[in-house]
Protein backbone atom coordinates (compact mmCIF):
# COMPACT_ATOMS: atom_id res chain seq x y z
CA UNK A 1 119.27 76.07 95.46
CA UNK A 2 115.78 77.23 94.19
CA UNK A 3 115.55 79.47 91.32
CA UNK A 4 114.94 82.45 93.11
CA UNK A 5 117.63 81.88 95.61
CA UNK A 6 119.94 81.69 92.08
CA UNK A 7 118.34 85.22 91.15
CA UNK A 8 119.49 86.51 94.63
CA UNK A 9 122.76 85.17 94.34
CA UNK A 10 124.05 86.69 91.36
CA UNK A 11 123.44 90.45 92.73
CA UNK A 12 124.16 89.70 96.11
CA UNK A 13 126.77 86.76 95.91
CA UNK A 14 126.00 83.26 96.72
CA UNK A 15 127.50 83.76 100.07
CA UNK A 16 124.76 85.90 101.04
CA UNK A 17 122.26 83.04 100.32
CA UNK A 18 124.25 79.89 102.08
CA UNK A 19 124.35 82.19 104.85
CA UNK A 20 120.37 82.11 105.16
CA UNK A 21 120.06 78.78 104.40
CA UNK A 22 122.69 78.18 107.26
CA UNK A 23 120.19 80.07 109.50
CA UNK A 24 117.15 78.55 108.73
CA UNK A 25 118.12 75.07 108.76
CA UNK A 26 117.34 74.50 112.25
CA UNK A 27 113.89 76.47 111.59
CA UNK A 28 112.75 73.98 109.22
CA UNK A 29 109.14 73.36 108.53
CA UNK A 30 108.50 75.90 111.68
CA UNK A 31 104.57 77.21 110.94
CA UNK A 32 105.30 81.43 110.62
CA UNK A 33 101.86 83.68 110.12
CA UNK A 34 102.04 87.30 109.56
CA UNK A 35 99.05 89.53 109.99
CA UNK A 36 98.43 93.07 108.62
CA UNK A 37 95.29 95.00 107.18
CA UNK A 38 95.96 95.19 103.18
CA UNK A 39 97.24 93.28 100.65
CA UNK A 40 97.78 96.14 98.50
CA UNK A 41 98.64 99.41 99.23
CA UNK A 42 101.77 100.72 101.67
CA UNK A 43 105.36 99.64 101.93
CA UNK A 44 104.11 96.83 104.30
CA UNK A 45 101.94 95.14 101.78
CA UNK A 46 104.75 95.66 99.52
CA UNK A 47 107.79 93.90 102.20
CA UNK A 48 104.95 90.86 103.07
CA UNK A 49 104.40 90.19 99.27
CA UNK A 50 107.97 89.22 98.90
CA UNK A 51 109.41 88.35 102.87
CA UNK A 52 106.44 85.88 102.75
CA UNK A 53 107.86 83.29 99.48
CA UNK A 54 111.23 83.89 100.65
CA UNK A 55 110.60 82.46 104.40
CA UNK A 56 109.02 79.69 102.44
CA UNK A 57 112.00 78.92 100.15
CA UNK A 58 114.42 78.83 103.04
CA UNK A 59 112.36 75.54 104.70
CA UNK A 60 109.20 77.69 106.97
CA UNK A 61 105.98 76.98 106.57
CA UNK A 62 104.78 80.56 106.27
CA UNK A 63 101.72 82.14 105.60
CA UNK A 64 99.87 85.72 104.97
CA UNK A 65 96.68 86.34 106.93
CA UNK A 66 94.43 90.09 107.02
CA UNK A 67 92.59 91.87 109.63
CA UNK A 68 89.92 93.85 108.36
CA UNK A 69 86.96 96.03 109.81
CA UNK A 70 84.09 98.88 109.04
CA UNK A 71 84.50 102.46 108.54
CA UNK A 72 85.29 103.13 112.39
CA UNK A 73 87.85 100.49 112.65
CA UNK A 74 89.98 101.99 109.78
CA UNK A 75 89.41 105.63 110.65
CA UNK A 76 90.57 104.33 114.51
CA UNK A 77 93.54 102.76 113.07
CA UNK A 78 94.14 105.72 111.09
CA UNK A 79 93.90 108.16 114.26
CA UNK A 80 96.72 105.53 115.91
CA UNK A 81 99.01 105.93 113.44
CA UNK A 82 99.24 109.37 113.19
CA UNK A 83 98.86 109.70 117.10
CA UNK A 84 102.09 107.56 117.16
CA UNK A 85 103.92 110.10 114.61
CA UNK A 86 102.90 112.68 116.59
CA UNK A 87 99.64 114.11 116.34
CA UNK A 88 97.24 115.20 119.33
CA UNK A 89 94.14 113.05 118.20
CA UNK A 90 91.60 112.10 120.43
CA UNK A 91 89.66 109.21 119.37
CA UNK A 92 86.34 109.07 120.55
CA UNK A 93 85.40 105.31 122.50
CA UNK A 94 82.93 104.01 119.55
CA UNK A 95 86.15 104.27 116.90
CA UNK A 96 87.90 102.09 119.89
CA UNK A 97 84.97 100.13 120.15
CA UNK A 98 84.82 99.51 116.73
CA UNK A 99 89.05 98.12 117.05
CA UNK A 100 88.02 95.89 119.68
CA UNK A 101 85.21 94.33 117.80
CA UNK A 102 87.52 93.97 114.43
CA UNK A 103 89.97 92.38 116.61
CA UNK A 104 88.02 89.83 118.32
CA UNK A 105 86.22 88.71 115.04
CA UNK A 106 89.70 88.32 113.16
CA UNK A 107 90.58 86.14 116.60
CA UNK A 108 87.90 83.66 115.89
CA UNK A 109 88.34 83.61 112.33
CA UNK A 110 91.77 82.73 112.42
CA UNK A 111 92.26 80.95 116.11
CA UNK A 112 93.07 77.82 114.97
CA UNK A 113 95.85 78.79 112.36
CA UNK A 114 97.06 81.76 115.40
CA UNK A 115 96.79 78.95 117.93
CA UNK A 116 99.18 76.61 116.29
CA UNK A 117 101.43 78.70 114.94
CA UNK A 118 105.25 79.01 116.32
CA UNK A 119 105.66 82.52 115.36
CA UNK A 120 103.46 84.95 114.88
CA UNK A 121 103.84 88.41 113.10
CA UNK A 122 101.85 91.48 114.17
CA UNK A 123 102.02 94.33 111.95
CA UNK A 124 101.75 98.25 112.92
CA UNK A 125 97.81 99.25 115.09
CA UNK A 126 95.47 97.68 113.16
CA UNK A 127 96.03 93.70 114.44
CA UNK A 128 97.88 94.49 117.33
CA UNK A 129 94.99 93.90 120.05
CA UNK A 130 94.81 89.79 118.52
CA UNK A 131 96.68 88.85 121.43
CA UNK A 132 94.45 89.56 124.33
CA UNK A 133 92.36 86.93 122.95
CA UNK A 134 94.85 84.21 122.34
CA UNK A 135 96.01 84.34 126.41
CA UNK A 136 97.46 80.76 126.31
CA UNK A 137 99.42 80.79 122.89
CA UNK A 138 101.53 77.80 121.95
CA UNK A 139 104.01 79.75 119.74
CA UNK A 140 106.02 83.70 120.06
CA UNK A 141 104.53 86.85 119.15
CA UNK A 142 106.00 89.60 117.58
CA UNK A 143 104.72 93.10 117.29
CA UNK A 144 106.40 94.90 114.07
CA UNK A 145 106.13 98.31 114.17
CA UNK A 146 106.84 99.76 110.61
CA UNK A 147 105.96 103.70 111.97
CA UNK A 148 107.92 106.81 113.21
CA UNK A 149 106.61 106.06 117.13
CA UNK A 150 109.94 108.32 118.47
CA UNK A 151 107.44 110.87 119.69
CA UNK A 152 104.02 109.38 119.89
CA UNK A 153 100.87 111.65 121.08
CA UNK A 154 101.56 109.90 125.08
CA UNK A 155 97.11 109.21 125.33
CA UNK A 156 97.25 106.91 121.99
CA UNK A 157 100.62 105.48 123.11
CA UNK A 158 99.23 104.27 126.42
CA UNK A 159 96.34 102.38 124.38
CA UNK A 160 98.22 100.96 122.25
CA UNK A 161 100.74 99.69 124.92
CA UNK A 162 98.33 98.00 127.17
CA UNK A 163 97.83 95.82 123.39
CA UNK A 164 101.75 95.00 122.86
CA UNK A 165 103.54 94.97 126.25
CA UNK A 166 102.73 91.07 126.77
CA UNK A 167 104.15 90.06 123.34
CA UNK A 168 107.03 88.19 123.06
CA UNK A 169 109.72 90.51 121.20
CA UNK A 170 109.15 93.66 119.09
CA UNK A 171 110.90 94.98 116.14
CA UNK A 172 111.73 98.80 115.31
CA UNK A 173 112.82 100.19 112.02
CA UNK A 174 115.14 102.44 114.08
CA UNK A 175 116.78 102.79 117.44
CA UNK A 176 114.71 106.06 117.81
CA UNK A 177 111.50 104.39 116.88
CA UNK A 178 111.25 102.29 119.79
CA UNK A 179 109.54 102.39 122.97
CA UNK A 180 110.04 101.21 126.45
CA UNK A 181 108.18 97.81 126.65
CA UNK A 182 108.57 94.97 129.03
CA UNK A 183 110.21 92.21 126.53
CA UNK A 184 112.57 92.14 124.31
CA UNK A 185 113.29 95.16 121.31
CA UNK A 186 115.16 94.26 117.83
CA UNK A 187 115.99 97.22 114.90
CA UNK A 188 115.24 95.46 111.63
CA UNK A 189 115.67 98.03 108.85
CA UNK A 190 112.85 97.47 105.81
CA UNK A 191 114.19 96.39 102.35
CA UNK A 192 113.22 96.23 98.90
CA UNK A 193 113.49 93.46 96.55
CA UNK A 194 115.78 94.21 93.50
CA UNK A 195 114.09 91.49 91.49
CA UNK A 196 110.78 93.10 91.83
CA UNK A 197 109.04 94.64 88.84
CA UNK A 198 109.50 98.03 91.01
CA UNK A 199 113.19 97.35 90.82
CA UNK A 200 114.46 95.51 87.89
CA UNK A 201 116.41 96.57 85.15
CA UNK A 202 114.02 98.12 82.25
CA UNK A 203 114.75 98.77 78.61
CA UNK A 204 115.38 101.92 77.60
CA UNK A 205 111.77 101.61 75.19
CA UNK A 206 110.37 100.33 78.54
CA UNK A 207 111.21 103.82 80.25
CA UNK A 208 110.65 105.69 77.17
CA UNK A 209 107.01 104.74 77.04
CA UNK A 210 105.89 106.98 80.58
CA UNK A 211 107.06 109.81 78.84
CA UNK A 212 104.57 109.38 76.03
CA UNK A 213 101.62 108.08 78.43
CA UNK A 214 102.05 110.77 80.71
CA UNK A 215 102.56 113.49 78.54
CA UNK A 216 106.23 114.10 79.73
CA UNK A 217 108.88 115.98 77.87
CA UNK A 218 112.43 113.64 77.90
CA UNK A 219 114.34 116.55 76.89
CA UNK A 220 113.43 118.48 80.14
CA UNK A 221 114.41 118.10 83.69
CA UNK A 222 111.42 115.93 85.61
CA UNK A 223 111.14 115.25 89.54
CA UNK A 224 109.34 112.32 90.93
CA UNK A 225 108.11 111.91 94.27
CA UNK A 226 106.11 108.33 94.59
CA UNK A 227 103.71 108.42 97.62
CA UNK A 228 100.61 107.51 98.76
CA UNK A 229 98.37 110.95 99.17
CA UNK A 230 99.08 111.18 102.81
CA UNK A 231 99.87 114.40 104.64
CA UNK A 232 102.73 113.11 106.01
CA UNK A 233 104.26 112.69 102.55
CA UNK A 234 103.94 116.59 102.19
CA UNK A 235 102.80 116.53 98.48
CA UNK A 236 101.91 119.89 98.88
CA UNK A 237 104.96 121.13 100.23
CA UNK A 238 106.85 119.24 96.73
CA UNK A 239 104.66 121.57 94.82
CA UNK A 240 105.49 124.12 97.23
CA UNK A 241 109.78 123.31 95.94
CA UNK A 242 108.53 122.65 92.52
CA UNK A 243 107.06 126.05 91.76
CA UNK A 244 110.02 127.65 94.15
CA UNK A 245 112.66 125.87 91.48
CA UNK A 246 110.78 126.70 88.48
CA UNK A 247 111.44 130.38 89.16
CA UNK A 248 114.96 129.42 87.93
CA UNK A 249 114.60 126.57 86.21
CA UNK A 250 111.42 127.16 83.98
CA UNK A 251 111.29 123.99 81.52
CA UNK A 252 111.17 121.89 85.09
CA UNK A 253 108.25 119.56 85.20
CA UNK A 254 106.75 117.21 88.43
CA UNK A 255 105.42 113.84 88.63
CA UNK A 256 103.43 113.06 91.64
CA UNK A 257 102.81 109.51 91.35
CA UNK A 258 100.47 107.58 94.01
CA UNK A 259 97.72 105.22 94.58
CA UNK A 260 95.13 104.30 97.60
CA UNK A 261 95.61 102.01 100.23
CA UNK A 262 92.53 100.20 101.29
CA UNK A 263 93.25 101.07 105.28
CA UNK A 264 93.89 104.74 104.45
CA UNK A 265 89.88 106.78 105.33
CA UNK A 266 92.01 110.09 104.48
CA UNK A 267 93.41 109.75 101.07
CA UNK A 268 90.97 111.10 98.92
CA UNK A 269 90.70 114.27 101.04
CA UNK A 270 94.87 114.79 100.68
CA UNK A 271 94.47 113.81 97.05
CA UNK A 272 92.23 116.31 96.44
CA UNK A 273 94.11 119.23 98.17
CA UNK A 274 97.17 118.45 96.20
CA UNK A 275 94.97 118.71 92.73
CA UNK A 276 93.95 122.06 94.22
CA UNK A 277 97.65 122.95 95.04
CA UNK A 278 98.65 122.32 91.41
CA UNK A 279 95.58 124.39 89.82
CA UNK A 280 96.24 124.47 86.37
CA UNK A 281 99.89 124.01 86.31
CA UNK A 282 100.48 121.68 83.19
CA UNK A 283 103.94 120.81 84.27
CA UNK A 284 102.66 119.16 87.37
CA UNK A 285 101.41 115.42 86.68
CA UNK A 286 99.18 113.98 89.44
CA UNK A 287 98.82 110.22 89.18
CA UNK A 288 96.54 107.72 90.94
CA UNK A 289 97.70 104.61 90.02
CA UNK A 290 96.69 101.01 90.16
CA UNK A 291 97.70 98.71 92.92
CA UNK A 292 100.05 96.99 90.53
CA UNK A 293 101.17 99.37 88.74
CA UNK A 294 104.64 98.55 90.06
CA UNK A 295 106.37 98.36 86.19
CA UNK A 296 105.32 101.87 85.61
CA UNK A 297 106.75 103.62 89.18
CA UNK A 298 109.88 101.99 88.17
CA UNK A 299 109.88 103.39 84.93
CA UNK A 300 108.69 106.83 86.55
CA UNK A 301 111.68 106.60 88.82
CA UNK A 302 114.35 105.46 85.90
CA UNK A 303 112.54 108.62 84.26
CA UNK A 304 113.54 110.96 87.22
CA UNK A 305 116.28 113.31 87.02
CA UNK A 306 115.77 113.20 90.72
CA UNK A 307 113.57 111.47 92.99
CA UNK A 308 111.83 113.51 95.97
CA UNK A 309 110.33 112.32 99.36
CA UNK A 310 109.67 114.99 101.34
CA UNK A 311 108.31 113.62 104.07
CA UNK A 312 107.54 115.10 107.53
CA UNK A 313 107.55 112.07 109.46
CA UNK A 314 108.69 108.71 107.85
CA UNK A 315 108.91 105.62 109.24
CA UNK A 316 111.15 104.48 106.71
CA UNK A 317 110.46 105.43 103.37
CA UNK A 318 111.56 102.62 100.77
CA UNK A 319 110.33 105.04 97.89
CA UNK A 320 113.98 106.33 98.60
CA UNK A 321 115.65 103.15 98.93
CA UNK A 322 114.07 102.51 95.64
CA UNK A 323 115.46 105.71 93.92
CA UNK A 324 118.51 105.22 95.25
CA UNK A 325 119.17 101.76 93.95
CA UNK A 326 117.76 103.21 90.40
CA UNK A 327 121.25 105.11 90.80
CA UNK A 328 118.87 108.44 91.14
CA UNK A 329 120.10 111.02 93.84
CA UNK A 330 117.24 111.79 96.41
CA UNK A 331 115.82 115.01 98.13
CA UNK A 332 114.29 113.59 101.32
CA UNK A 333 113.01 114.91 104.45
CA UNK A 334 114.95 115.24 107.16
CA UNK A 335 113.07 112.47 109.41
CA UNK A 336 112.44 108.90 109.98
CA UNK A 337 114.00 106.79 108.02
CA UNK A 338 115.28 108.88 105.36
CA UNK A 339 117.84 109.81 107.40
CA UNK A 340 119.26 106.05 107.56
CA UNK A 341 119.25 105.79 104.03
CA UNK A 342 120.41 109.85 102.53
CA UNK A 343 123.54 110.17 103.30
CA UNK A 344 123.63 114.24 103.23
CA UNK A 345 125.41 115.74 100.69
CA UNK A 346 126.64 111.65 99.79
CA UNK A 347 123.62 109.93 98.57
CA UNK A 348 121.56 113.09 98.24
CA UNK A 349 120.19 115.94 100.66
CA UNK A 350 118.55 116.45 103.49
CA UNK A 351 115.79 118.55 103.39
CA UNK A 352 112.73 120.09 106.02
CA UNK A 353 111.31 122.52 104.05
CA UNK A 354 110.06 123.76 100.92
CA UNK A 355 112.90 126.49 99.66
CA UNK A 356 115.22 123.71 101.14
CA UNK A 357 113.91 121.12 98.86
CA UNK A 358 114.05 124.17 96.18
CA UNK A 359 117.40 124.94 96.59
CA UNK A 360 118.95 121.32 96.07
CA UNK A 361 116.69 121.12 93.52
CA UNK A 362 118.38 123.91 91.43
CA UNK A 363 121.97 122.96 92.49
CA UNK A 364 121.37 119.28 91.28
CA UNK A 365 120.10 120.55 88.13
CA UNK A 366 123.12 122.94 87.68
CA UNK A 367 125.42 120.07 88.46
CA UNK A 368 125.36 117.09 86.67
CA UNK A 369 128.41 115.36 87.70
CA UNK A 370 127.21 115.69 91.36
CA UNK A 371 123.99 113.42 90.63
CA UNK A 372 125.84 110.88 88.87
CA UNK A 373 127.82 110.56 91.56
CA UNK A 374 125.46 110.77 94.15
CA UNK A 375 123.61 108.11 92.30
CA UNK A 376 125.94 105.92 92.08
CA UNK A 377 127.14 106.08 95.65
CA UNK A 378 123.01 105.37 96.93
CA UNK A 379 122.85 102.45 94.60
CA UNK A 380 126.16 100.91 96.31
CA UNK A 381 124.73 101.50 99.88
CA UNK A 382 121.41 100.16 98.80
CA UNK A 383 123.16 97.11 97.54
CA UNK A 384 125.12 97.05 101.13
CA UNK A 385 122.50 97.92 103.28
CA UNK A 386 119.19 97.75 102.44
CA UNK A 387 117.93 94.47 99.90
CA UNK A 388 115.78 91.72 101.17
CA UNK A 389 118.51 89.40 101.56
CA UNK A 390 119.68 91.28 104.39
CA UNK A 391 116.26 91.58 105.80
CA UNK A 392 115.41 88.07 105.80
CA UNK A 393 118.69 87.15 107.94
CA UNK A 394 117.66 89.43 110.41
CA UNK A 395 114.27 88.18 111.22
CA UNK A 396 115.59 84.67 111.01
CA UNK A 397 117.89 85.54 113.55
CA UNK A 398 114.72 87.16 115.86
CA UNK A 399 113.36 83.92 115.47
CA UNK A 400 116.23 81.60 116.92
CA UNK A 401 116.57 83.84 119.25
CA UNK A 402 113.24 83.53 120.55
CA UNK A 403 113.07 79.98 120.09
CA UNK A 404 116.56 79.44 122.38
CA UNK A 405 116.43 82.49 124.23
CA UNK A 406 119.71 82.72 126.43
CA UNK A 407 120.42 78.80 125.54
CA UNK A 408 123.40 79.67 123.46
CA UNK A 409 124.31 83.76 124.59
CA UNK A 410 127.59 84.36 126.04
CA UNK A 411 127.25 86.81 128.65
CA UNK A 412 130.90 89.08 128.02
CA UNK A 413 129.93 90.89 131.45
């Protein structure tokens, strides 16, 4: 057993390992390419960086490849995804244009890796049209859809189909998420990986040290909501809570804590209405941080005396699995994801709007016990539920499936 397998094994048990290595012995040396649009940036980036080595150590050759584009391709892409969570966009045919043309010249720049690949990974918009130019494919194709598409804007959703109804399989992070599609659906559930540097243990010094580069008091109660600066996220709405808690709790302080993703036009727009939000407020800390700045979110989030997402659509939201398996109870919005992970009243609260968020906020803060508990209780179901381990088994089971299709099922009707 590798080294990192060991790692695994002694948070997980080493039955959790065999079982994967069970799994992907009759996988070995299969060639596995994913394809997304950043390396950094996003809770996609983040799963890749780490499902990518792990597919590896388990026997498949796997490897890491990026679509990319001009302005119109990204602010297309952008217009998708929040068309599929929702929004009435119309996007005008040169943005489309501009996908097509991204999508073709990532299709000649990679056709002979795509081409001889057994299994291909598709992830979210931005890549998805690859296939119409690979029409006699040697391997499967997978579309992964990491986004809340429960109630996509019906115009986008039809584009977007026409790209992914002639893949092999697709994969939801949720029952709800999924869409009616001519092949077959799996629910894979993202993950985080608890030997990251956004998830290991840290020294107390370690945590200590954010309060002193951030200008944050220890002795006083601090909320931390890690994000990128995406409307969806709501960051305005936290401030919104914030300064609706303060009112009662006046030594409360906020960390907003978020950086850019390179496939994200809109970020500097949102950033810049949540510095207006905050005006002067010098209990509200607004953070851009690096790319790799993953030691110091973790330390942000050890920092927390609770962590926040308050999203309004979410398609999964691993900030919280990441608060909750730093034993921290969560405030999250009532949507997406969240809800698979905060278990009301259990793991934290439930929350859609901004006196909601406000109200737990102040009964938390009155009640000590409860967030201990609460903490403790998320960290247990994270361990249970949500680490890579578990993540890993489940696309290696996707992939014998599609390799023996009904070869071994036993049909119980």
């Amino acid at each position: 057993m590798s080294k990192l397998l060991e790692s695994f094994a002694a948070i997980t048990g080493p039955d959790v390992v065999n079982h994967l290595r069970q799994l992907a012995e009759s996988l070995h040396g299969a060639k596995v390419i994913h394809v997304n649009s950043t390396r950094i940036g996003g809770g996609v980036a983040e799963i890749l960086e780490k499902l990518v080595p792990l597919f590896n150590e388990v026997g498949l050759d796997t490897s890491w490849e990026i679509i990319s584009g001009d302005a119109d391709f990204y602010q297309c892409t952008k217009s998708m995804h929040n068309g599929l969570q929702g929004n009435k966009v119309n996007i005008a045919a040169p943005l489309l244009a501009a996908y097509e043309r991204a999508n073709q010249a990532c299709a000649e720049a990679l056709r002979t890796k795509l081409t001889k690949a057994d299994f291909v990974f598709i992830h979210d918009p931005q890549p998805a049209g690859l296939l119409d130019h690979f029409p006699d494919r040697h391997g499967k194709w997978v579309w992964r859809c990491h986004i809340d598409a429960s109630h996509p804007y019906r115009p986008v959703w039809k584009y977007l189909r026409g790209k992914v109804c002639n893949y092999d399989a697709s994969i939801f992070s949720l029952p709800a998420f999924a869409q009616q599609l001519p092949h077959p659906q799996y629910i894979i559930p993202p993950s985080i990986d608890p030997l990251s540097d956004k998830n290991i243990e840290l020294s107390q010094e370690e945590v200590n040290r954010v309060f002193v580069q951030f200008d944050l008091d220890p002795a006083r109660p601090l909320l931390v909501q890690v994000s990128r600066y995406d409307r969806f996220k709501d960051p305005v709405g936290v401030i919104q809570a914030y300064r609706l808690a303060k009112k009662f709790i006046p030594d409360l302080q906020l960390v907003l804590a978020g950086g850019e993703a390179s496939d994200d036009p809109e970020g500097e727009a949102v950033l810049a209405e949540v510095r207006e939000a905050a005006g002067n407020d010098q209990d509200i800390h607004i953070l851009l941080l690096a790319p790799d700045a993953h030691r110091t979110i973790n330390a942000l989030q050890r920092a927390a005396d609770i962590v926040v997402q308050k999203s309004t659509r979410e398609g999964f939201g691993l900030t919280v699995t990441e608060g909750m398996w730093k034993s921290k109870p969560v405030i999250g919005g009532d949507t997406g994801g969240i809800r698979l992970q905060v278990i009301n009243y259990h793991t934290g609260f439930l929350v859609r709007t901004p006196e909601g968020a406000a109200l737990r906020i102040r009964h938390l803060l009155h009640n000590r016990s409860r967030m201990q508990e609460m903490g403790r209780k998320g960290k247990e179901y994270v361990r249970e539920n949500f680490l890579l381990t578990r993540q890993i088994r489940e696309y290696l089971t996707v992939l014998l499936s599609l390799r023996h299709g009904t070869e071994y099922r036993i049909d119980l009707s």
